[in-house]
Protein backbone atom coordinates (compact mmCIF):
# COMPACT_ATOMS: atom_id res chain seq x y z
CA UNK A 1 18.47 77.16 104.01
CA UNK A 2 21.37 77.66 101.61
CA UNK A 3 22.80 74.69 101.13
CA UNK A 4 22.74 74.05 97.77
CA UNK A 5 23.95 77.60 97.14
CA UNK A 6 26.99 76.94 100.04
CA UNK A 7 27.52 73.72 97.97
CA UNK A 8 27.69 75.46 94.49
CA UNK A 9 29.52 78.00 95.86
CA UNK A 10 32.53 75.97 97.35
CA UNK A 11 32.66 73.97 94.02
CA UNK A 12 33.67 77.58 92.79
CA UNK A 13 36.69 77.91 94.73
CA UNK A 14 38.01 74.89 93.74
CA UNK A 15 38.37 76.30 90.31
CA UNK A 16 40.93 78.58 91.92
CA UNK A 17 42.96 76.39 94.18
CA UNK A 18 46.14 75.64 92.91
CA UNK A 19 46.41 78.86 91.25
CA UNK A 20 49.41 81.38 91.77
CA UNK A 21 47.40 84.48 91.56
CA UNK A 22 43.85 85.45 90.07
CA UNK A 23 44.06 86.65 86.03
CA UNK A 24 41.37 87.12 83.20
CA UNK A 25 41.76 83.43 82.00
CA UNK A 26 41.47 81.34 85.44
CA UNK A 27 38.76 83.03 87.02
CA UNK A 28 35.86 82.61 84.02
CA UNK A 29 35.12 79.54 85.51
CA UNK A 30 34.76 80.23 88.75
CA UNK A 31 32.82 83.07 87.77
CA UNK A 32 30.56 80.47 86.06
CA UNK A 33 29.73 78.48 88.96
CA UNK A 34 29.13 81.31 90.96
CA UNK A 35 26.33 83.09 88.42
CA UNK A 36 24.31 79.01 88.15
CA UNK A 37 24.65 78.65 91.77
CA UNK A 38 22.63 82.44 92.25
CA UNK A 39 20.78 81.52 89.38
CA UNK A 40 20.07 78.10 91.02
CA UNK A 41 19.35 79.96 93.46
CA UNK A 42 16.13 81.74 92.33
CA UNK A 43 17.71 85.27 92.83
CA UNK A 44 16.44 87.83 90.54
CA UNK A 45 18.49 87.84 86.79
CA UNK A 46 19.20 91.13 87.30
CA UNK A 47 20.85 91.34 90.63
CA UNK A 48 23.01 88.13 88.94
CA UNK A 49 24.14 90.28 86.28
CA UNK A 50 25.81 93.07 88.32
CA UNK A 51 27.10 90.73 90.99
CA UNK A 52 28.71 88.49 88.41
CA UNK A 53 30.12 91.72 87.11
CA UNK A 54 30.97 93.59 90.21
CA UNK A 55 32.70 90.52 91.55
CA UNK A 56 34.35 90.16 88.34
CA UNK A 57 35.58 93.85 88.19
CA UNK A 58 37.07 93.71 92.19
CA UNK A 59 38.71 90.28 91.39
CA UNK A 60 40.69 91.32 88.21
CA UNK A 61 41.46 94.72 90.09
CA UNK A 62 42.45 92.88 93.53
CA UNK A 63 46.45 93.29 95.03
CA UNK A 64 47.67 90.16 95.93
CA UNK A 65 48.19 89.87 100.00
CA UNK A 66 51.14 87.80 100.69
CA UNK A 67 50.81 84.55 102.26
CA UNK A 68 47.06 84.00 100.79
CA UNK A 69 45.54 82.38 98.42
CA UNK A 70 44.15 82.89 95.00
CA UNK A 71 40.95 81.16 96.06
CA UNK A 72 40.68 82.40 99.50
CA UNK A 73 41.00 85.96 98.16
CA UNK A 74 38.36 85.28 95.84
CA UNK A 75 35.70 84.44 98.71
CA UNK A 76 36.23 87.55 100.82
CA UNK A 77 35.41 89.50 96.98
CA UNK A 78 31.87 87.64 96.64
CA UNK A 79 31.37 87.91 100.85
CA UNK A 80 32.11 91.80 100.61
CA UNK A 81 29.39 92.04 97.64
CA UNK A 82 26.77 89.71 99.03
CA UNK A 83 26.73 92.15 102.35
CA UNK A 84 26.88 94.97 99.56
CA UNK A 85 23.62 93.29 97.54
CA UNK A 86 21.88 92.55 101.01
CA UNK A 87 22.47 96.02 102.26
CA UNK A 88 25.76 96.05 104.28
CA UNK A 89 23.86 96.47 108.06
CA UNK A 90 21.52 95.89 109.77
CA UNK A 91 18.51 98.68 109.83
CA UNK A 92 16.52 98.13 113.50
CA UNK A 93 12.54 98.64 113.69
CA UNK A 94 11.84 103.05 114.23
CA UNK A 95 11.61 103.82 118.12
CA UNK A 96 10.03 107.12 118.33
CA UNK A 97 11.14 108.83 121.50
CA UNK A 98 8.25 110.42 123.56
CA UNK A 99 5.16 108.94 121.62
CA UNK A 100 3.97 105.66 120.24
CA UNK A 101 5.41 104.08 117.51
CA UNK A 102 3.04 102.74 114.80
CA UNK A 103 3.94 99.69 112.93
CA UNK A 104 1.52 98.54 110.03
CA UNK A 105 1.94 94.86 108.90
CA UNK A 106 0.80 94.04 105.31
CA UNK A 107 1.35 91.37 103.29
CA UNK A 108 -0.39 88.57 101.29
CA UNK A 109 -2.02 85.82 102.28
CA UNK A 110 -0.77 82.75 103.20
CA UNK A 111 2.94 84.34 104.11
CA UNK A 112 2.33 84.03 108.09
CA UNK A 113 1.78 87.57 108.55
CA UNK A 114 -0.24 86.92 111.72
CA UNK A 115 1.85 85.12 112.99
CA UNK A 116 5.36 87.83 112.13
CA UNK A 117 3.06 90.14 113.80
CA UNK A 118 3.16 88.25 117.43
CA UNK A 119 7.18 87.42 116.98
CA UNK A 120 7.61 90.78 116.09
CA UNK A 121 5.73 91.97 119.47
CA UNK A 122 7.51 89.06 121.78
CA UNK A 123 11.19 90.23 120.20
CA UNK A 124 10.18 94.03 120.92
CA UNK A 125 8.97 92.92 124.68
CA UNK A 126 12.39 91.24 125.53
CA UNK A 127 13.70 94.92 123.96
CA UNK A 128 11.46 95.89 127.40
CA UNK A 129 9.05 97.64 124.29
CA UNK A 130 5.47 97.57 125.84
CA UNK A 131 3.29 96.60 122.78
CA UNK A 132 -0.32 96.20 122.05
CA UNK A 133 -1.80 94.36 118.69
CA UNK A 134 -4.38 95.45 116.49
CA UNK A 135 -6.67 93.26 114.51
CA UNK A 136 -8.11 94.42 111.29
CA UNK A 137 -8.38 91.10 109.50
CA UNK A 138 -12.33 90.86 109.50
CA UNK A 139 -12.15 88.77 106.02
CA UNK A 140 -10.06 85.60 106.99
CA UNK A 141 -12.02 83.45 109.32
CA UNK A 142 -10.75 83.26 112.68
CA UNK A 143 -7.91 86.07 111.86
CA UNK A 144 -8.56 87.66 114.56
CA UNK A 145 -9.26 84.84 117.26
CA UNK A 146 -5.59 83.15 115.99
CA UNK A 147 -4.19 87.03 116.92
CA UNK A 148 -5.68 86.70 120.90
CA UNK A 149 -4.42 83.65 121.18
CA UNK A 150 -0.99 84.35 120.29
CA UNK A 151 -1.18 87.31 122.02
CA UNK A 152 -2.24 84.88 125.12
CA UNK A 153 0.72 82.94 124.53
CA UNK A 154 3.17 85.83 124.61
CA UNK A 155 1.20 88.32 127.16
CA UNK A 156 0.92 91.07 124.97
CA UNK A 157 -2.47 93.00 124.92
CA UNK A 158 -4.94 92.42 121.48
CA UNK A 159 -7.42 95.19 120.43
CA UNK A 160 -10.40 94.10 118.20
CA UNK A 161 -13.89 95.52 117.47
CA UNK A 162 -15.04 91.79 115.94
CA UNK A 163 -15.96 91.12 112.42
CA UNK A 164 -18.01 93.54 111.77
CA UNK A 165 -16.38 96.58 111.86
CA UNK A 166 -14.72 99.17 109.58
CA UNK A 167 -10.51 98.23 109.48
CA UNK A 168 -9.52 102.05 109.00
CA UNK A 169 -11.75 102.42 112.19
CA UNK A 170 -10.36 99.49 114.03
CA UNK A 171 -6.87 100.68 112.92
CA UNK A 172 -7.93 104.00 114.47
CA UNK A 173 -9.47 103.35 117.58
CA UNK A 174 -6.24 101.12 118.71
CA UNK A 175 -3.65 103.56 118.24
CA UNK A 176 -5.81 105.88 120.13
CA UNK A 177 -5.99 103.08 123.14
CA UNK A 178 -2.13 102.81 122.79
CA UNK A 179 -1.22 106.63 123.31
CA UNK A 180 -3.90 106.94 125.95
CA UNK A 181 -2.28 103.78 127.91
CA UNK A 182 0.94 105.02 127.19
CA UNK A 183 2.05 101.98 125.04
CA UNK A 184 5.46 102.00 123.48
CA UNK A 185 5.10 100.17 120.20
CA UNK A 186 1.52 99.87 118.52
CA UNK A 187 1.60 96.88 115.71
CA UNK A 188 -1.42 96.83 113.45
CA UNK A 189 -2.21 93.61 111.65
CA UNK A 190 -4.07 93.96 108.40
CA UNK A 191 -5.98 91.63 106.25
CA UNK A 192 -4.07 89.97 103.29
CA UNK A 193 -5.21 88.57 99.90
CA UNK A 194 -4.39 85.68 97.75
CA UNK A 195 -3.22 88.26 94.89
CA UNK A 196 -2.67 91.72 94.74
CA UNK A 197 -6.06 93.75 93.95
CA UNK A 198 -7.20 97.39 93.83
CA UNK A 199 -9.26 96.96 97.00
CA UNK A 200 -6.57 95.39 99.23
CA UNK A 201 -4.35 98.43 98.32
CA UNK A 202 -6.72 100.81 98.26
CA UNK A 203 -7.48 99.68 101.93
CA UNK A 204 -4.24 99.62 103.17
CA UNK A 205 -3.77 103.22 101.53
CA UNK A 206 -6.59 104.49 103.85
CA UNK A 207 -5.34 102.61 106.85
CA UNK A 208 -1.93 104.03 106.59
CA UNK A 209 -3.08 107.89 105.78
CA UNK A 210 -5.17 107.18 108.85
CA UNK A 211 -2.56 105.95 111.42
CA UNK A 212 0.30 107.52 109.96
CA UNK A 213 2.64 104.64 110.70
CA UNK A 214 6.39 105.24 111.47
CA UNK A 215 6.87 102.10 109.96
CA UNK A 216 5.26 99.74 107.26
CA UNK A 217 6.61 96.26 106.77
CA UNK A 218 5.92 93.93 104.40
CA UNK A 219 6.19 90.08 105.39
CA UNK A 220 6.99 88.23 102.27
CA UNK A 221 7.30 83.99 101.72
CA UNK A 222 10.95 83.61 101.19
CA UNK A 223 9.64 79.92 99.42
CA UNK A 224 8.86 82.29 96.64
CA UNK A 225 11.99 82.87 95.84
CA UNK A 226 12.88 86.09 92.97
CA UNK A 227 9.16 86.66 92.69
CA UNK A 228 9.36 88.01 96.63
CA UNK A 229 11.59 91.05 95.31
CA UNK A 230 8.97 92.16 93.14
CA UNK A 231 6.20 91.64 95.05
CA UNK A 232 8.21 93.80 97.24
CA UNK A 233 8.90 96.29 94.52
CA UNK A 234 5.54 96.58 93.96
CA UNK A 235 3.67 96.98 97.57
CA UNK A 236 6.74 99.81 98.00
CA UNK A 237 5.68 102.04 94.70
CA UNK A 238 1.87 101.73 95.58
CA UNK A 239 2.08 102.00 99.40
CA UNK A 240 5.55 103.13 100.43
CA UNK A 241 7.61 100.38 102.80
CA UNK A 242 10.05 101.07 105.02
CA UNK A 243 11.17 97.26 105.21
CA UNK A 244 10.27 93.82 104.58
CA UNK A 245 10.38 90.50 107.14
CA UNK A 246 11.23 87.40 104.83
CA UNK A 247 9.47 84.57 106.55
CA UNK A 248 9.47 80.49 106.25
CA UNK A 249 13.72 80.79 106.06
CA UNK A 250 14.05 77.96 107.65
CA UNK A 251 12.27 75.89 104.72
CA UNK A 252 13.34 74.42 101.57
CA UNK A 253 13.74 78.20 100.27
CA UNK A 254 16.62 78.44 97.87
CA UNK A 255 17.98 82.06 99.46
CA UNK A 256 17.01 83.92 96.40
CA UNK A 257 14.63 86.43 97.92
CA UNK A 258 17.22 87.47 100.66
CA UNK A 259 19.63 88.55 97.98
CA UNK A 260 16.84 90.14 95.68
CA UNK A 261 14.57 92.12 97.82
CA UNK A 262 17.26 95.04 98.85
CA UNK A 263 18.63 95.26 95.31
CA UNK A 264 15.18 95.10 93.63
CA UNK A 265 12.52 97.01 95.52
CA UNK A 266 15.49 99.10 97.43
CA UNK A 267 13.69 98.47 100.97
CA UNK A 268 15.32 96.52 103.61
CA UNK A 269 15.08 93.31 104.92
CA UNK A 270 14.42 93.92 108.55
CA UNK A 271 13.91 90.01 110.22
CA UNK A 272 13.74 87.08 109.14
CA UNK A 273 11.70 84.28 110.41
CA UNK A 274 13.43 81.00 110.82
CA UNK A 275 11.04 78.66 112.50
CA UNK A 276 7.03 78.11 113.62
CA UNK A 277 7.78 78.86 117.11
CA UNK A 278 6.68 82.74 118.13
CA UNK A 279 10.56 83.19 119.24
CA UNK A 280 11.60 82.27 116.19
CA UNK A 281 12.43 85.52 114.54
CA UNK A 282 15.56 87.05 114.16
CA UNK A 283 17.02 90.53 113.26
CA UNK A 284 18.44 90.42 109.62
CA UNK A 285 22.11 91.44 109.70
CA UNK A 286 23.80 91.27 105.97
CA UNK A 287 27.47 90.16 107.05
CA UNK A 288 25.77 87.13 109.57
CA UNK A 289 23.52 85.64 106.07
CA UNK A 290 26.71 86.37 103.73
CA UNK A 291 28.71 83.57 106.10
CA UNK A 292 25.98 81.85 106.59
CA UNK A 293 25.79 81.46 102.94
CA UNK A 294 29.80 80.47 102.47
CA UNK A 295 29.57 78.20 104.60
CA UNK A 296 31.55 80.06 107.64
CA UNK A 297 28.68 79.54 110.32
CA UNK A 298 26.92 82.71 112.58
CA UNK A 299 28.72 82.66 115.73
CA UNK A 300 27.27 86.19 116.98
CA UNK A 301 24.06 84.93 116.27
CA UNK A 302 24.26 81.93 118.17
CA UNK A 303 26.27 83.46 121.15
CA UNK A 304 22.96 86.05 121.04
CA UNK A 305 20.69 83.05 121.20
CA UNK A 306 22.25 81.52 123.73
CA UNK A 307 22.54 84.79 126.14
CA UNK A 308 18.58 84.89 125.74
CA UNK A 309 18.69 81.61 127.56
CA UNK A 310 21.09 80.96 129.35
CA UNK A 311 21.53 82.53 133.17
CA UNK A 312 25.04 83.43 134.00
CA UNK A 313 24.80 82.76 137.37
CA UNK A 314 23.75 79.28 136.52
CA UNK A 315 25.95 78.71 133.56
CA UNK A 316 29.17 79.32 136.55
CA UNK A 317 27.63 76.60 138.51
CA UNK A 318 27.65 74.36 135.85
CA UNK A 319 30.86 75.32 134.37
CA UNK A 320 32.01 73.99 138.18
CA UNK A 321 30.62 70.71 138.27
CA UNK A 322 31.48 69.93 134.63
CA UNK A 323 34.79 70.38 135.63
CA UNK A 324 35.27 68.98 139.23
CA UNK A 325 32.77 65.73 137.86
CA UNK A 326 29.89 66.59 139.76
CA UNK A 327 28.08 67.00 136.38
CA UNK A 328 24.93 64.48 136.63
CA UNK A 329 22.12 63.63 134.33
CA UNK A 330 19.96 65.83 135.70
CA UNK A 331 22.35 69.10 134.28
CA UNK A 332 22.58 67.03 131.20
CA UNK A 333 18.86 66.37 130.53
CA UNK A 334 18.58 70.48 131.53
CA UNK A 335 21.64 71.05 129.00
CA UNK A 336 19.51 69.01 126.42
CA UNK A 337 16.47 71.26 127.07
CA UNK A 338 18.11 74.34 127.44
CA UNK A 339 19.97 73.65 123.59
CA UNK A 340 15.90 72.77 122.04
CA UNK A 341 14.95 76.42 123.57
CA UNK A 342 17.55 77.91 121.18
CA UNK A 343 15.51 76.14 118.14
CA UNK A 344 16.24 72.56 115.59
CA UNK A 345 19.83 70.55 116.05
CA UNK A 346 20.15 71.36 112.94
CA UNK A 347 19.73 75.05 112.76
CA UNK A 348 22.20 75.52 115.37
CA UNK A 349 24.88 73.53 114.24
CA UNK A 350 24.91 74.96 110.92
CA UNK A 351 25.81 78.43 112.94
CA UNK A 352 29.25 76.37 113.98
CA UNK A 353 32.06 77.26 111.52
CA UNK A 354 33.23 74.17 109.31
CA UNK A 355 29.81 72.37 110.56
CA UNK A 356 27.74 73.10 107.27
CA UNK A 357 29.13 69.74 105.85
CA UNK A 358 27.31 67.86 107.78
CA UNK A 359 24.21 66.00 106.19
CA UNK A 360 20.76 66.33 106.65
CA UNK A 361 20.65 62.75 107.62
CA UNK A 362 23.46 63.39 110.05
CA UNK A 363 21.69 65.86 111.76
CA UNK A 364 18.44 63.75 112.11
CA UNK A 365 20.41 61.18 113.68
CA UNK A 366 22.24 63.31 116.31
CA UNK A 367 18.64 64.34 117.07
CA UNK A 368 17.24 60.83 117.66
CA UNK A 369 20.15 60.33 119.65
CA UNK A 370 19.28 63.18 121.89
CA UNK A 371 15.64 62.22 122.29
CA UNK A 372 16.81 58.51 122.85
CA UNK A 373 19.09 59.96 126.20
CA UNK A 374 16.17 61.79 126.89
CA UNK A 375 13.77 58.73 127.33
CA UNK A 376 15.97 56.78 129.35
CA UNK A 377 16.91 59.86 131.63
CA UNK A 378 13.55 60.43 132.45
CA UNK A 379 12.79 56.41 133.38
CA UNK A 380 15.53 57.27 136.00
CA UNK A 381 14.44 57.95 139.40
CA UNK A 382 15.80 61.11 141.04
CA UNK A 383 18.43 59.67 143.16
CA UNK A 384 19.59 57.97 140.09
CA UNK A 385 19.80 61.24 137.88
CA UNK A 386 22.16 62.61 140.72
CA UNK A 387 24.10 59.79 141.11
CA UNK A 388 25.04 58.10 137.93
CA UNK A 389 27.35 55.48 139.58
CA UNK A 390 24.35 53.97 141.13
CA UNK A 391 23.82 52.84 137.40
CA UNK A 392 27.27 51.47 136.78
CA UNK A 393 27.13 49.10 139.62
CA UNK A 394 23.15 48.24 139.29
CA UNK A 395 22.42 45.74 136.03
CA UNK A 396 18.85 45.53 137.51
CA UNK A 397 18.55 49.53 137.41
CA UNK A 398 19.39 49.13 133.86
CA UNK A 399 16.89 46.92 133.03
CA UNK A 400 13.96 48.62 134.83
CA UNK A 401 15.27 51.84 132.89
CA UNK A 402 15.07 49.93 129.68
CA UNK A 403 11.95 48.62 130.36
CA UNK A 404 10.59 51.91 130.77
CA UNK A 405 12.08 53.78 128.39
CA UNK A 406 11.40 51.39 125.52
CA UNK A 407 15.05 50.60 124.81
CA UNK A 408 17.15 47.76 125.38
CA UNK A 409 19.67 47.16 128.67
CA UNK A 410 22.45 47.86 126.14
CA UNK A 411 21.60 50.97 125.29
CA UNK A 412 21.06 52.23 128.87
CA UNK A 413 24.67 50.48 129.38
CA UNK A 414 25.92 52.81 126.76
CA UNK A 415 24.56 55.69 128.07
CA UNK A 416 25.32 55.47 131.36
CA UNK A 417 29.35 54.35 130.20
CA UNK A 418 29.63 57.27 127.92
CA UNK A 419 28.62 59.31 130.12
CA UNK A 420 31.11 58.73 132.77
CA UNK A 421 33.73 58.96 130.04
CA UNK A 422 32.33 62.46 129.63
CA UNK A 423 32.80 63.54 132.67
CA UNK A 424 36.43 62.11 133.54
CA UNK A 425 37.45 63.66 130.44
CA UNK A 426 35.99 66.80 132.00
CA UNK A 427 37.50 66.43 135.02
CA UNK A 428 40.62 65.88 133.30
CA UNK A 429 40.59 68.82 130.90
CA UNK A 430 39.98 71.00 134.97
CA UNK A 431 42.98 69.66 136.16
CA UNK A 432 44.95 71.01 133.20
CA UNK A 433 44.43 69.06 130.19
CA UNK A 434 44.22 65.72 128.54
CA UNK A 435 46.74 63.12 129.53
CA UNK A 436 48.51 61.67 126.24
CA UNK A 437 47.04 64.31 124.06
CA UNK A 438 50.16 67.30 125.18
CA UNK A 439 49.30 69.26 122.25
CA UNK A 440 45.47 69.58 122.05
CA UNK A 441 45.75 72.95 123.91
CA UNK A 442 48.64 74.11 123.08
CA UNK A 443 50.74 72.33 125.05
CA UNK A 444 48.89 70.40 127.36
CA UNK A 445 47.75 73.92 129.59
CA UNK A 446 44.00 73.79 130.66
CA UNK A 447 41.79 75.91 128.29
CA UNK A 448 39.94 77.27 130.84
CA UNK A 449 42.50 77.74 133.63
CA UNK A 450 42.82 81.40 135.61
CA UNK A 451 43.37 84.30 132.89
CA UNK A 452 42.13 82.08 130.20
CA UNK A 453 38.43 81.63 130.57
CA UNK A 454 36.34 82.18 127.94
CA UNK A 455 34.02 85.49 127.98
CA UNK A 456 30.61 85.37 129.63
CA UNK A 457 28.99 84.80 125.94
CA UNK A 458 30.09 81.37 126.29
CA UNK A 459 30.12 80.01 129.78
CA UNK A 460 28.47 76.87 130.59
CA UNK A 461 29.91 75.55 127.25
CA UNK A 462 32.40 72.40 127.81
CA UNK A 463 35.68 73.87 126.13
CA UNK A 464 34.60 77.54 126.11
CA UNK A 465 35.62 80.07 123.62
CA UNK A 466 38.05 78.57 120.33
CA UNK A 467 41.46 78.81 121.27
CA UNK A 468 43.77 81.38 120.55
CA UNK A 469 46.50 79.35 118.36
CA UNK A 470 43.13 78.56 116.34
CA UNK A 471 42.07 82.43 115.52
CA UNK A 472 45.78 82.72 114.85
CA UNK A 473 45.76 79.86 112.41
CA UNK A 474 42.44 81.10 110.58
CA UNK A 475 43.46 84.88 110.17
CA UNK A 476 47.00 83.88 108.15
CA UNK A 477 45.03 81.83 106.15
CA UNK A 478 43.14 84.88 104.93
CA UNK A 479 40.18 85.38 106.99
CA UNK A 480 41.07 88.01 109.58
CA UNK A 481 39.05 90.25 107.96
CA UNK A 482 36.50 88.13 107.72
């Protein structure tokens, strides 16, 4: 997601370094690359025009800050107006206090609407939101039996009068369940088309005069790129949206509809969905996507995905053995699974500020790598797992391991070696830093010593928080307000 816009993007700024200050003459060109790389982008011609020209107008009118740079100055202009085009915050689902909240889903077909509808229900249960789903999608075969089984999967109730019922009256019926049972948050599920038709709307139309929904979202294909902002343009003038969830983000999708659908149809972009997995949908928050897209990583995002997984009690406990070298490979292969809960390799390093450079085949390779430790972990016996010197000292242990992991005896050599590397490097950074490296932590102090630790966001992670002298470093060169 983004790359090639991140890539176009930076080749922009280059057009500025060197420069003594931005004027009329040197920053055409960056201007240029920035208007192909939206354009590239699939983002609508329209919104292009007046952020070209907005960015233009800020730029020329900009003070110069001392002690930063003509080009660095230049990227907080186009961050500011990419949270400005995506719609500066982030606007959370209704909660009606006192009464059930109605949320209709609509949508075409083929955009995973179904499937938005059961995130949408998990992320509003770990809000503590009871929910219940309704399905009205009697056209699409099995519609409704792919809706109770992902309401299975998450344990969130499914009303359904089968196949051959009216929709409006299915609609109906389950908001009536939901305010007799006292459920919080009442998501209806409607039936979708391959194109936009007078029926389709005009059943929506009586679903929604019938329900009265305090909120209508429209899930929209972000793989369709500019078209998604008026497809959202046009469900809003017919129907009346209160938001949109842009699906399939994590895909080949150039970014395009995230930065059209607020300017274009003027509703918000509420989630996005970043993965097949039911978790996998997130809030939409304009400033997180604006980094995302210069390249300057999500941190909040990640810290948020890891709080959802990570127990503090337990992260403490391993904090202490990682540190005192009582770290084994049984913490490591639950390190490993813990990091797959919180989605693709991939995905979360590209949330890591100055990680977007890596490649796509880097990243595939740091994943075989992980499944490769994986194998050979779990061809150890238990006693082995806790006690990792049992391997250094054992060739035959290596060899069985090998032989049932489907690797060779070097590889479980190199496993097992690294690995004890790992954790005297650990132990060393505990005992207050890294001898013959006196300046990694600012002079030579432990990181993570008393009155230095890291918050609770990021316990359990070797290193902890970035250090100080680093945040220092980043806001004089012109990110502090970042």
């Amino acid at each position: 997601m983004f790359d090639a816009l991140s890539d176009r993007l930076e080749s922009a700024w280059k057009k500025l370094r060197g420069q003594d200050k931005i004027s009329q003459s040197n920053i055409q060109d960056a201007l240029r690359e920035v208007r192909r790389a939206l354009l590239e982008a699939d983002v609508n011609l329209q919104v292009v025009k007046d952020f070209i020209s907005e960015v233009e107008s800020k730029a020329q009118g900009a003070e110069v800050i001392a002690g930063v740079r003509p080009d660095q100055q230049f990227i907080k202009i186009v961050y500011d107006e990419l949270v400005q085009v995506m719609g500066e915050e982030n606007v959370p689902l209704a909660e009606v206090a006192g009464k059930t909240t109605v949320v209709l889903m609509a949508g075409l077909q083929g955009t995973g609407k179904t499937t938005a509808t059961a995130k949408l229900a998990l992320h509003l249960r770990k809000q503590e939101r009871s929910c219940l789903l309704v399905a009205t999608d009697i056209y699409r075969p099995a519609a409704i039996d792919q809706l109770i089984t992902l309401g299975k999967q998450i344990d969130v109730p499914v009303f359904e009068l089968g196949s051959d019922a009216d929709p409006v009256e299915i609609a109906r019926q389950g908001v009536e369940r939901a305010k007799a049972e006292g459920i919080n948050t009442v998501i209806i599920d409607t039936a979708g088309r391959l194109q936009i038709d007078e029926d389709m709307m005009a059943e929506l139309a009586r679903i929604k005069e019938t329900v009265q929904p305090d909120e209508t979202l429209l899930v929209v294909d972000a793989m369709t790129g500019q078209e998604a902002a008026n497809l959202t343009r046009t469900f809003h003038d017919q129907i009346g949206i209160t938001g949109a969830i842009l699906t399939k983000m994590d895909g080949d999708s150039r970014g395009g509809a995230a930065l059209s659908v607020r300017q274009i149809s003027g509703a918000p972009i509420k989630f996005v969905g970043v993965g097949e997995k039911v978790e996998a949908l997130q809030p939409f928050y304009p400033e997180r996507m604006a980094s995302r897209i210069l390249g300057m990583g999500d941190v909040l995002t990640l810290v948020e995905k890891a709080q959802e997984e990570i127990d503090l009690a337990d992260a403490e406990k391993m904090q202490e053995k990682i540190l005192s070298a009582k770290f084994d490979f049984t913490d490591f292969l639950k390190q490993m699974r813990l990091l797959k809960n919180m989605g693709s390799l991939g995905g979360i390093i590209k949330m890591i500020p100055g990680m977007n450079k890596l490649s796509e085949d880097q990243l595939k390779h740091g994943e075989t790598q992980l499944k490769r430790c994986e194998a050979m972990i779990n061809s150890m016996t238990i006693k082995e797992r806790r006690d990792p010197d049992l391997l250094s000292s054992s060739p035959s242990r290596r060899k069985r391991i090998a032989s049932g992991s489907g690797y060779k005896e070097s590889d479980v050599s190199k496993l097992v070696s690294d690995f004890q590397k790992m954790r005297s490097l650990m132990q060393q950074m505990g005992q207050g830093g890294i001898p013959g490296m006196p300046g990694m932590f600012g002079g030579g102090g432990n990181p993570l010593a008393a009155g230095n630790r890291p918050s609770p966001g990021w316990r359990g992670y070797p290193g902890g928080a970035p250090p100080t002298k680093k945040k220092k470093e980043k806001k004089r060169k012109g990110f502090g307000t970042l």
